[in-house]
C-alpha atoms as a PDB file:
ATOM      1  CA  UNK A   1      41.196  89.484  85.665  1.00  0.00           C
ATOM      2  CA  UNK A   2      43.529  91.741  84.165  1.00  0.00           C
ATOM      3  CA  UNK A   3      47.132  90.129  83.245  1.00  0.00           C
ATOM      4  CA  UNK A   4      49.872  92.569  83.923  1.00  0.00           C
ATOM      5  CA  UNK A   5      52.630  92.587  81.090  1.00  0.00           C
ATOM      6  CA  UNK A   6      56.207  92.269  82.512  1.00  0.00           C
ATOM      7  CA  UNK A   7      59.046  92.793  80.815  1.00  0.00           C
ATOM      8  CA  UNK A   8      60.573  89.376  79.122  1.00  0.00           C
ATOM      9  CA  UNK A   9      64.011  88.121  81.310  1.00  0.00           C
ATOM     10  CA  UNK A  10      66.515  88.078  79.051  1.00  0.00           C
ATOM     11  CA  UNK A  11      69.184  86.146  79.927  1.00  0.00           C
ATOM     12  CA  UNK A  12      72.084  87.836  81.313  1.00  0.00           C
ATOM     13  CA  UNK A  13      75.467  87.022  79.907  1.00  0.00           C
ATOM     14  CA  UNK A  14      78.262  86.905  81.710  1.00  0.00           C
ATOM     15  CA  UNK A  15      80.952  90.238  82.190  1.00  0.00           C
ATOM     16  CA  UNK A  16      84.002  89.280  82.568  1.00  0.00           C
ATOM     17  CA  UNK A  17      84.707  91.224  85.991  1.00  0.00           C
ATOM     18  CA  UNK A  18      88.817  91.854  86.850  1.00  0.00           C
ATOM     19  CA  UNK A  19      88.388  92.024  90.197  1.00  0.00           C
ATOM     20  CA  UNK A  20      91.932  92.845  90.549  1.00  0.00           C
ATOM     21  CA  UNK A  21      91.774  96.179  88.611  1.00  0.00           C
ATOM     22  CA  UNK A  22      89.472  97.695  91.100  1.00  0.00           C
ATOM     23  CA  UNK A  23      91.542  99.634  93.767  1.00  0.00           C
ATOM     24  CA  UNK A  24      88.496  98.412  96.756  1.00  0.00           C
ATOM     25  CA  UNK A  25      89.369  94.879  96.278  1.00  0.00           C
ATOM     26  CA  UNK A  26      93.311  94.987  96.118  1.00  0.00           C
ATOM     27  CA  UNK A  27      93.012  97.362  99.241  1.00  0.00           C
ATOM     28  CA  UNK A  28      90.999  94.827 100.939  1.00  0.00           C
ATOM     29  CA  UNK A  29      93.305  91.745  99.913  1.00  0.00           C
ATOM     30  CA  UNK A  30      96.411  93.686 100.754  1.00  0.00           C
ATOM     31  CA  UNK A  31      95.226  94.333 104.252  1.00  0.00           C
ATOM     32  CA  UNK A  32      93.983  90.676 104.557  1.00  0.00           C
ATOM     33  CA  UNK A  33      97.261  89.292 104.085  1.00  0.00           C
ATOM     34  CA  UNK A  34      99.127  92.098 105.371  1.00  0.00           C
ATOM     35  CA  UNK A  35      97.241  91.133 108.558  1.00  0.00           C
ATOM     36  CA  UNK A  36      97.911  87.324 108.411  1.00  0.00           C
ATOM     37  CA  UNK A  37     101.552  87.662 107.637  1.00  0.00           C
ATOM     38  CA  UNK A  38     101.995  89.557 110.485  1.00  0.00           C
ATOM     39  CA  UNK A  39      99.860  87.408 112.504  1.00  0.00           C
ATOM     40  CA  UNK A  40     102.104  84.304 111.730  1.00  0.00           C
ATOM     41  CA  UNK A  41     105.427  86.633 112.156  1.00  0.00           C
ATOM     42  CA  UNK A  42     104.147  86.936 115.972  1.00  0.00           C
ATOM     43  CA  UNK A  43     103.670  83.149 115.864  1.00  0.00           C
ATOM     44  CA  UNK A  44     106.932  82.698 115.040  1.00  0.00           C
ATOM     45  CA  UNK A  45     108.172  84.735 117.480  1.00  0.00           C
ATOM     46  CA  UNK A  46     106.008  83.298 120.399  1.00  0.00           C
ATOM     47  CA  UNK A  47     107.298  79.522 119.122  1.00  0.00           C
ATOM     48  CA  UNK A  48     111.072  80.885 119.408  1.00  0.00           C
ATOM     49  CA  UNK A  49     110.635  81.894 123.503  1.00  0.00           C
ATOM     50  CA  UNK A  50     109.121  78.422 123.701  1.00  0.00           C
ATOM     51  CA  UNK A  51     110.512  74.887 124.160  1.00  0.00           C
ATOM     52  CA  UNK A  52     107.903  73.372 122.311  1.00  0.00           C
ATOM     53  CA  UNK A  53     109.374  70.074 120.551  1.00  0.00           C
ATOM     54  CA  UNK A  54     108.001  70.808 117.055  1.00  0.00           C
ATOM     55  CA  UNK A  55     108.837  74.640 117.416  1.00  0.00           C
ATOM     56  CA  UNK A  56     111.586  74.197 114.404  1.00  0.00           C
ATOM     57  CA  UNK A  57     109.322  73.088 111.939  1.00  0.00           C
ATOM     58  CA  UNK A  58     106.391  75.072 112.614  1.00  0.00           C
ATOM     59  CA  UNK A  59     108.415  77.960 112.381  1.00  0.00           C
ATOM     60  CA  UNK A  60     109.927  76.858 109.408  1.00  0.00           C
ATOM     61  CA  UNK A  61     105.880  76.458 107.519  1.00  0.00           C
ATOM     62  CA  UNK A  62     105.272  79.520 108.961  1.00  0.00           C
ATOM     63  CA  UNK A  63     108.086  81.345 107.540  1.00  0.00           C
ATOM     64  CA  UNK A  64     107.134  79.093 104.115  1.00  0.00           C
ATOM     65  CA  UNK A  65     103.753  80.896 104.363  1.00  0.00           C
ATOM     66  CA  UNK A  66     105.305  84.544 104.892  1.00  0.00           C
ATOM     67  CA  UNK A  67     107.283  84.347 102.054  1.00  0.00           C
ATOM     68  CA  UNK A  68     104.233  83.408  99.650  1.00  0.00           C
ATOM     69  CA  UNK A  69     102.065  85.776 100.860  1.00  0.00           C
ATOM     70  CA  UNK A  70     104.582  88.419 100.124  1.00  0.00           C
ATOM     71  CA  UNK A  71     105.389  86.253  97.135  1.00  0.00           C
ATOM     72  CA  UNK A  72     101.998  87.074  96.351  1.00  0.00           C
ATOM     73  CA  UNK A  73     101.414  90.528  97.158  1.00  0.00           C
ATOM     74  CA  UNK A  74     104.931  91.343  94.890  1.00  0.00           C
ATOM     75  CA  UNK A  75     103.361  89.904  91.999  1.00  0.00           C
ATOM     76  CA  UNK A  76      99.942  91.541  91.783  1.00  0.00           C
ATOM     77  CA  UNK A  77     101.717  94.705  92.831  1.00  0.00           C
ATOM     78  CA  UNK A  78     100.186  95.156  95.922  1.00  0.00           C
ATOM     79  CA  UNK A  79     103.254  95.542  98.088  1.00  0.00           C
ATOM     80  CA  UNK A  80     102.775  99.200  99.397  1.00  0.00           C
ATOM     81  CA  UNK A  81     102.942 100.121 102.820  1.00  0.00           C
ATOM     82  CA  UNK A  82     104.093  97.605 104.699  1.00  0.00           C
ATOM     83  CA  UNK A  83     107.900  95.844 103.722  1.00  0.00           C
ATOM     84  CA  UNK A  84     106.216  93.743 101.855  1.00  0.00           C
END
């Protein structure tokens, strides 16, 4: 039986990867939250034609989470586009 030699593994150290310097990942996470910010703005707009008795604060979180998600989006830059 004949062995076949295989190259020794070596283990692989770590890269350190900045994900946030490559322009396919900030695209994608700008259009991620791009799309749930305007998904809760509609929210927020459906809760304001409705009586609903915890309309208020729901709004209120909502516009809480609008504001860091463009919060966020300003501070890595990634506010083309869109008013952001």
């Amino acid at each position: 039986m004949d062995k076949q030699t295989q190259p020794e593994a070596r283990p692989e150290q770590p890269r350190p990867v900045k994900l946030d310097h490559h322009d396919s990942v900030r695209s994608h996470v700008h259009q991620q939250i791009s799309t749930e910010v305007e998904r809760l703005e509609r929210r927020i707009e459906t809760l304001r034609l409705t009586k609903a008795p915890h309309a208020a604060i729901m709004i209120s979180t909502y516009e809480r989470m609008i504001d860091r998600k463009k919060g966020f989006l300003r501070n890595w830059n990634m506010q083309g586009g869109a008013n952001y």
